[in-house]
Protein backbone atom coordinates (compact mmCIF):
# COMPACT_ATOMS: atom_id res chain seq x y z
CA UNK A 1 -12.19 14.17 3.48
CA UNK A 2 -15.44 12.86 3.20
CA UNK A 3 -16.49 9.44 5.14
CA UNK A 4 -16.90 7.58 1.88
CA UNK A 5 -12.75 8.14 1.23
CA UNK A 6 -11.52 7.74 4.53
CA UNK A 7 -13.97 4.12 4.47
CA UNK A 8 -12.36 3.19 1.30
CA UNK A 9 -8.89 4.60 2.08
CA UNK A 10 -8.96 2.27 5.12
CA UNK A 11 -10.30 -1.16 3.04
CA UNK A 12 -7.19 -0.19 0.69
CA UNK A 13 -4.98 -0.44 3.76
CA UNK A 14 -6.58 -3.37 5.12
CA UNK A 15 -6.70 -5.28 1.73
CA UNK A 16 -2.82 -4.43 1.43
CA UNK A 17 -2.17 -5.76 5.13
CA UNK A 18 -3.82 -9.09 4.55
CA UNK A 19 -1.60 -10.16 1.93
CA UNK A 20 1.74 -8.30 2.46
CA UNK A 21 2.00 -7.42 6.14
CA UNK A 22 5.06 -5.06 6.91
CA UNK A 23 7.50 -4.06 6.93
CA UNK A 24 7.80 -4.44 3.05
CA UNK A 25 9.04 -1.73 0.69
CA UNK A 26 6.57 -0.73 -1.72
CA UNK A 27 6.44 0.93 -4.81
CA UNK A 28 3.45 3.24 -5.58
CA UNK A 29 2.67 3.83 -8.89
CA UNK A 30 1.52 7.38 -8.44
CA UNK A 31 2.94 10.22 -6.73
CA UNK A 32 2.63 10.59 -3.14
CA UNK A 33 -0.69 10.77 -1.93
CA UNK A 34 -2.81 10.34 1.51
CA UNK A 35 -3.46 6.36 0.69
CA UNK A 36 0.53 5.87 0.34
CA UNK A 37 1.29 8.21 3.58
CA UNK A 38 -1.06 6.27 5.23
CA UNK A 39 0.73 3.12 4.34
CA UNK A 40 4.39 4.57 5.05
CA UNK A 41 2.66 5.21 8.51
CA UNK A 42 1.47 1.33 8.84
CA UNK A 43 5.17 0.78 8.86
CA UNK A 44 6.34 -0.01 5.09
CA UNK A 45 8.96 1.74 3.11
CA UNK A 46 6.76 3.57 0.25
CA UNK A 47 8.29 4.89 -2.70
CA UNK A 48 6.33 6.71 -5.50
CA UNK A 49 6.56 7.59 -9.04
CA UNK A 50 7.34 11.21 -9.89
CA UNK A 51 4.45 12.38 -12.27
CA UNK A 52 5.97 9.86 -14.90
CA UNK A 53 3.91 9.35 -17.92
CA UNK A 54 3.33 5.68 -17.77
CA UNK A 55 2.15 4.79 -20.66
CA UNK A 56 5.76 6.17 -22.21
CA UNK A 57 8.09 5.94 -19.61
CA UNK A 58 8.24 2.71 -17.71
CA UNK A 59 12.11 1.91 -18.30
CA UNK A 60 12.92 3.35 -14.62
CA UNK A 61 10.78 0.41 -13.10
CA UNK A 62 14.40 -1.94 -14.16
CA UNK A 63 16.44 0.17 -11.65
CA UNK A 64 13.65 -0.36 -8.66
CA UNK A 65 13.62 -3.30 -6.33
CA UNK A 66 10.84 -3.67 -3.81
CA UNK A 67 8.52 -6.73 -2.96
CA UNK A 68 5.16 -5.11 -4.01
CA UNK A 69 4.02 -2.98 -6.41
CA UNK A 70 0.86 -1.16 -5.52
CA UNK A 71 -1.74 0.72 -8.22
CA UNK A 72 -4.27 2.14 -6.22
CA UNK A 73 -6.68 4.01 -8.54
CA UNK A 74 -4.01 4.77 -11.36
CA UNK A 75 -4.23 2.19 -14.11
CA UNK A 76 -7.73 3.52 -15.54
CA UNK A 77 -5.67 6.71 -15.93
CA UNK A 78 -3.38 4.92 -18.72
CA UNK A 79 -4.38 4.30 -22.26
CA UNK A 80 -2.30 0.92 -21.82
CA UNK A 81 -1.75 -0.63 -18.49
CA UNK A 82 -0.46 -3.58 -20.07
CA UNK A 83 2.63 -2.25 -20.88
CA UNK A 84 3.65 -1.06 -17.07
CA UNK A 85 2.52 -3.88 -15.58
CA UNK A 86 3.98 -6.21 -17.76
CA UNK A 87 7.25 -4.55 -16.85
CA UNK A 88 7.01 -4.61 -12.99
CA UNK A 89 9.74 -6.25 -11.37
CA UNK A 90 8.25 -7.60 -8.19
CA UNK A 91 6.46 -10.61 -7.31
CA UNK A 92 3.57 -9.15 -5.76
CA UNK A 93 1.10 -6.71 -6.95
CA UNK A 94 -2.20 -5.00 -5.05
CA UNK A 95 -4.06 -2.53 -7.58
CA UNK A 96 -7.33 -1.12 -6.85
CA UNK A 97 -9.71 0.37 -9.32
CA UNK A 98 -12.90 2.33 -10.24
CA UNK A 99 -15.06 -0.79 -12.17
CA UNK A 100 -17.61 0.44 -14.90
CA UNK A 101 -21.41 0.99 -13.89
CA UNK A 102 -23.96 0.34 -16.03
CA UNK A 103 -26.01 3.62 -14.94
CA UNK A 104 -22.67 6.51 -15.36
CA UNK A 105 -20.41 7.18 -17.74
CA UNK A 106 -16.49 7.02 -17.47
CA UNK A 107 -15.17 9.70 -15.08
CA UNK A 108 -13.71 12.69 -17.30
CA UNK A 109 -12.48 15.95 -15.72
CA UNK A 110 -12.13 18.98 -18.56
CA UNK A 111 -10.10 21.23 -17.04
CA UNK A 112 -7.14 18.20 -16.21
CA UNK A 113 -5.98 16.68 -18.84
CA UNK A 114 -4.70 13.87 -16.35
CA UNK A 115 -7.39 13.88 -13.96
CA UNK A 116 -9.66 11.73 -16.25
CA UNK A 117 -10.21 7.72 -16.61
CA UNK A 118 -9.72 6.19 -20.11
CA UNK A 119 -10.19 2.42 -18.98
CA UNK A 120 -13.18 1.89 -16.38
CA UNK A 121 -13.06 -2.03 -16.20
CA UNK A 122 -15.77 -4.72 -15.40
CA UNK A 123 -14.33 -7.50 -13.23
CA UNK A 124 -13.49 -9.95 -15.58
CA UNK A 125 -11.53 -7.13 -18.22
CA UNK A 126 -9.55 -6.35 -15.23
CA UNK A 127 -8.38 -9.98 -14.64
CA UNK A 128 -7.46 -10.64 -18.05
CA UNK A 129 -5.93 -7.73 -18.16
CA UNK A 130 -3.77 -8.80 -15.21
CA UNK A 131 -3.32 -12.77 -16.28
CA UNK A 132 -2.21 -11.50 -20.17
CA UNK A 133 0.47 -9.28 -18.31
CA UNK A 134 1.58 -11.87 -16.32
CA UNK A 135 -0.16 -11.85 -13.12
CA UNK A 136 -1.98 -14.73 -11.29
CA UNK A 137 -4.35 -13.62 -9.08
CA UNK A 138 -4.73 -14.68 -5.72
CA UNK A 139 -7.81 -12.61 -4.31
CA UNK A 140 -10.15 -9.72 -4.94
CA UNK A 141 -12.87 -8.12 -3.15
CA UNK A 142 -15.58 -5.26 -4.24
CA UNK A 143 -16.56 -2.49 -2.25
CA UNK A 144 -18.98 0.29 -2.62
CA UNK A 145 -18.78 3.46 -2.16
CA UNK A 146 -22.02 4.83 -0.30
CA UNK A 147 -23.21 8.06 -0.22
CA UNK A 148 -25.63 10.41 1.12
CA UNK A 149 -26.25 12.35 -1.94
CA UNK A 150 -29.96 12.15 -3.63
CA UNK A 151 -30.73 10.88 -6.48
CA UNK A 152 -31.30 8.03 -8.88
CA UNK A 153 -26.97 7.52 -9.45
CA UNK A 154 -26.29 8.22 -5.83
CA UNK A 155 -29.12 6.02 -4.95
CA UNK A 156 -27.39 3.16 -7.04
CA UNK A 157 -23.95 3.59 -6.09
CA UNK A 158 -25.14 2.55 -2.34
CA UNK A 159 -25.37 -1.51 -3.66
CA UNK A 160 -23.50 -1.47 -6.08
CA UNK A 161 -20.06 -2.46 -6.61
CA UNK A 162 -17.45 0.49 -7.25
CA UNK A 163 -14.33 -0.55 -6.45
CA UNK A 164 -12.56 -3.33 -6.93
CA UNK A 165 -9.43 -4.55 -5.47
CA UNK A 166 -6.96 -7.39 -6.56
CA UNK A 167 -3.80 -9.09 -5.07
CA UNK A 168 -1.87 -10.92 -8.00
CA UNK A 169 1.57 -12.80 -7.55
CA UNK A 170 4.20 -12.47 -10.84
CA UNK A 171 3.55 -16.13 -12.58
């Protein structure tokens, strides 16, 4: 893991821990993954999504009750996030994702048909997107993603914003 991840792996956490300290019991959207071990190790209950097509099959979110829903780099995945976060139970919501940079196109992997990003959101298209489905937010912060790599993109990437991070309470 490269410092980069583990630096924005451990912003996720902290983000998370500022507004909803544990123990709490969670529900990742996304199968487990080293963010939501990380956070079952922090001392919340973490349960993930099974590889679930949310854009189809969101009906199983009825039968789950937790206090926060987290979507850490998952809803740029989904033709409509709308939909699945317009049908999340739980007061409390902390979603992270990739924003859109002027200088690189959206992230698109060929050979994984799931491993690709149909929405990458400015700031503002990410809040509406949260306030029309029913979410007030309460903070956000940015965070960049440095890197060591050469070149004009890499060059950019280490001021400017890449991620962006949002803690939202049901209205």
């Amino acid at each position: 893991m490269t410092k980069a991840e583990i630096e924005r792996q451990d912003l996720t956490v902290n983000f998370l821990m500022k507004h909803c300290p544990p123990p709490s019991k969670i529900l990742d959207l996304g199968v487990e993954n080293k963010v939501s071990k990380l956070i079952a190790s922090k001392g919340y209950e973490v349960l993930n999504t099974s590889g679930q097509d949310l854009d189809i099959e969101i009906d199983f979110i009825n039968d789950i009750k937790v206090e926060i829903v987290t979507a850490f780099e998952i809803l740029e995945h989904l033709v409509a996030p709308f939909n699945v976060l317009r049908a999340l139970t739980s007061d409390k919501l902390v979603a992270t994702i990739p924003l859109n940079l002027w200088f690189a196109k959206a992230y698109r992997n060929n050979n994984d048909p799931w491993d690709r990003h149909y929405h990458e959101f400015e700031d503002w298209q990410f809040n509406w997107l949260l306030e029309k489905s029913g979410w007030n937010i309460v903070d956000s912060e940015k965070w960049i993603s440095r890197t060591k790599i050469n070149g004009i993109r890499p060059f950019l990437r280490n001021f400017t914003p890449r991620y962006y991070a949002v803690y939202a309470e049901r209205k």
